[in-house]
Protein backbone atom coordinates (compact mmCIF):
# COMPACT_ATOMS: atom_id res chain seq x y z
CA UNK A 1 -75.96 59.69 -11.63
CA UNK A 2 -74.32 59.83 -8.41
CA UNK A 3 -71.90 62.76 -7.81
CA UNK A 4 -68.11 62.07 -7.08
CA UNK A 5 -66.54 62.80 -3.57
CA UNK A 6 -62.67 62.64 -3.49
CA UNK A 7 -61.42 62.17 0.01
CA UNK A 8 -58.07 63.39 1.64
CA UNK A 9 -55.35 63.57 -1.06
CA UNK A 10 -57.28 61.46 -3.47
CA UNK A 11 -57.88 64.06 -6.26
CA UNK A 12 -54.39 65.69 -6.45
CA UNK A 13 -53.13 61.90 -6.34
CA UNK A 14 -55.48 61.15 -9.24
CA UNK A 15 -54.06 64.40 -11.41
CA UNK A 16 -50.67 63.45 -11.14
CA UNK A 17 -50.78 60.40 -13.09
CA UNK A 18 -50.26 60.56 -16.82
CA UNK A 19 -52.95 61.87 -18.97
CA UNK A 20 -53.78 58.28 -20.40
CA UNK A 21 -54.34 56.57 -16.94
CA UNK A 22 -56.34 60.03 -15.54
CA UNK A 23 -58.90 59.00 -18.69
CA UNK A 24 -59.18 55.33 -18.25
CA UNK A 25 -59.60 55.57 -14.57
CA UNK A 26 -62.22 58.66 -15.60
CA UNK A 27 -64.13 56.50 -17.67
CA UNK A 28 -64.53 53.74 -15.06
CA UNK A 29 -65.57 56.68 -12.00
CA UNK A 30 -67.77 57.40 -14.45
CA UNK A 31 -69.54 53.65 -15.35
CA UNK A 32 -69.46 53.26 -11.43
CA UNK A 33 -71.59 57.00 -10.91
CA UNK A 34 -74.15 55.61 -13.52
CA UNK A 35 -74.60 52.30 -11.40
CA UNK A 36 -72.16 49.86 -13.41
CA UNK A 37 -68.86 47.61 -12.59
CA UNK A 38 -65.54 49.07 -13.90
CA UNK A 39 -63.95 46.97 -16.32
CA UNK A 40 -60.94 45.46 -14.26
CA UNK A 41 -61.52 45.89 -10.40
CA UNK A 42 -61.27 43.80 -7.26
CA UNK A 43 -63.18 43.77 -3.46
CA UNK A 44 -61.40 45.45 -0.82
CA UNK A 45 -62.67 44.40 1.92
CA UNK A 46 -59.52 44.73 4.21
CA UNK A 47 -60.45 48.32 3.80
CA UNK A 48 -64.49 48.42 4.23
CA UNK A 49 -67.75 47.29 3.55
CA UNK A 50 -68.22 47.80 -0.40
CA UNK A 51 -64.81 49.32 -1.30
CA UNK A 52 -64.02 48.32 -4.75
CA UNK A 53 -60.17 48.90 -6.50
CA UNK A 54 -60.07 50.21 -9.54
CA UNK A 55 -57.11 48.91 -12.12
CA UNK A 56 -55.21 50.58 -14.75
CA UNK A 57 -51.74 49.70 -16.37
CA UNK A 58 -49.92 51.38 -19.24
CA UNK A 59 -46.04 51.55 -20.25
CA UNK A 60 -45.33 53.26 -16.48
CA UNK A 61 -46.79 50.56 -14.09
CA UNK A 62 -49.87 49.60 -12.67
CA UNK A 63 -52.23 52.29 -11.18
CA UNK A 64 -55.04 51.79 -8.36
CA UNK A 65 -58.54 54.02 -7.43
CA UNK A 66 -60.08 52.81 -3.88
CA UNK A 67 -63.48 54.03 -4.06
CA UNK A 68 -66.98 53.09 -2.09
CA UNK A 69 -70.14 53.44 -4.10
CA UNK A 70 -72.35 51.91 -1.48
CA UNK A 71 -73.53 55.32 -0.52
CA UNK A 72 -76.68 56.43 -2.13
CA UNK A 73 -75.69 60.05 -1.87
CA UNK A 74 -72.23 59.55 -3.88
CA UNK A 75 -69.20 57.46 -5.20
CA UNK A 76 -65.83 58.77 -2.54
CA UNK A 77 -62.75 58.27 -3.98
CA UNK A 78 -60.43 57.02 -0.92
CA UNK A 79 -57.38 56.87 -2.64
CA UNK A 80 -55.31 56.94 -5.71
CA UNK A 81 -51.62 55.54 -6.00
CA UNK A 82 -49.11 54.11 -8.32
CA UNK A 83 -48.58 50.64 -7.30
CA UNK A 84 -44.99 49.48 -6.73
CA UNK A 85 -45.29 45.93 -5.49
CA UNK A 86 -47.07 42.58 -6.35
CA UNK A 87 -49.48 42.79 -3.01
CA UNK A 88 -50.92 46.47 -1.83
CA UNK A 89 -48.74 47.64 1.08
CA UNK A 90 -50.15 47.88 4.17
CA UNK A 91 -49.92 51.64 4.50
CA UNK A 92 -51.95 51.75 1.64
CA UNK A 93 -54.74 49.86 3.08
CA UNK A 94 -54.30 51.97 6.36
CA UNK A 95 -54.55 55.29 5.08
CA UNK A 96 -57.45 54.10 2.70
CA UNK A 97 -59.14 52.67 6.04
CA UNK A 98 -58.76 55.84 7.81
CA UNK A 99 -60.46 57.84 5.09
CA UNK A 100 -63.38 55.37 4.97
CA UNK A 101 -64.11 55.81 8.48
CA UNK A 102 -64.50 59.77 7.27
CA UNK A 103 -67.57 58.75 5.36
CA UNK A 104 -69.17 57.95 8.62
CA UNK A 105 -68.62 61.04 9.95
CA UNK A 106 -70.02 62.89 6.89
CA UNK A 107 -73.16 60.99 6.65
């Protein structure tokens, strides 16, 4: 099982959603750290090479993970948001982009 590495903001992001969404979106960090596909995910490649979104919607919205599991040494967590609009906003995809280029740095 690959450890989990939450990048910038990512974890205090990921505790302020409800208690519901912070357990589905566990559950699929977790399926990812044991090698598998979340249930409901998409590419990102606008922000790197192997970023995956993670996708989670209950009575308050829809809620997004960003994470890269391409690494063998872990699965970082880029970025966690409540999404307000149909298409990802392009600050979104910026600031996840920025963090991704931290991963370089690390390895």
């Amino acid at each position: 099982m690959k450890s989990l590495k939450f990048l910038g903001s990512s974890h205090e992001d990921l505790c302020a959603f409800s208690a519901e969404v912070r357990h589905a979106i566990g559950v699929e960090l977790m399926v990812v750290q044991y090698g598998g596909m979340p249930s409901d995910f998409k590419p990102m490649s606008t922000v790197g090479d192997g970023v995956f979104e993670i996708r989670v919607r209950d009575g308050m919205g829809a809620f997004r993970v960003m994470y890269v599991a391409r690494f063998s040494e872990a699965v970082y967590v880029l970025y966690a948001f409540q999404k307000k609009t149909q298409r990802t906003s392009k600050l979104d995809i910026e600031l996840a982009q920025r963090r991704y280029k931290l991963i370089g740095d690390r390895l």
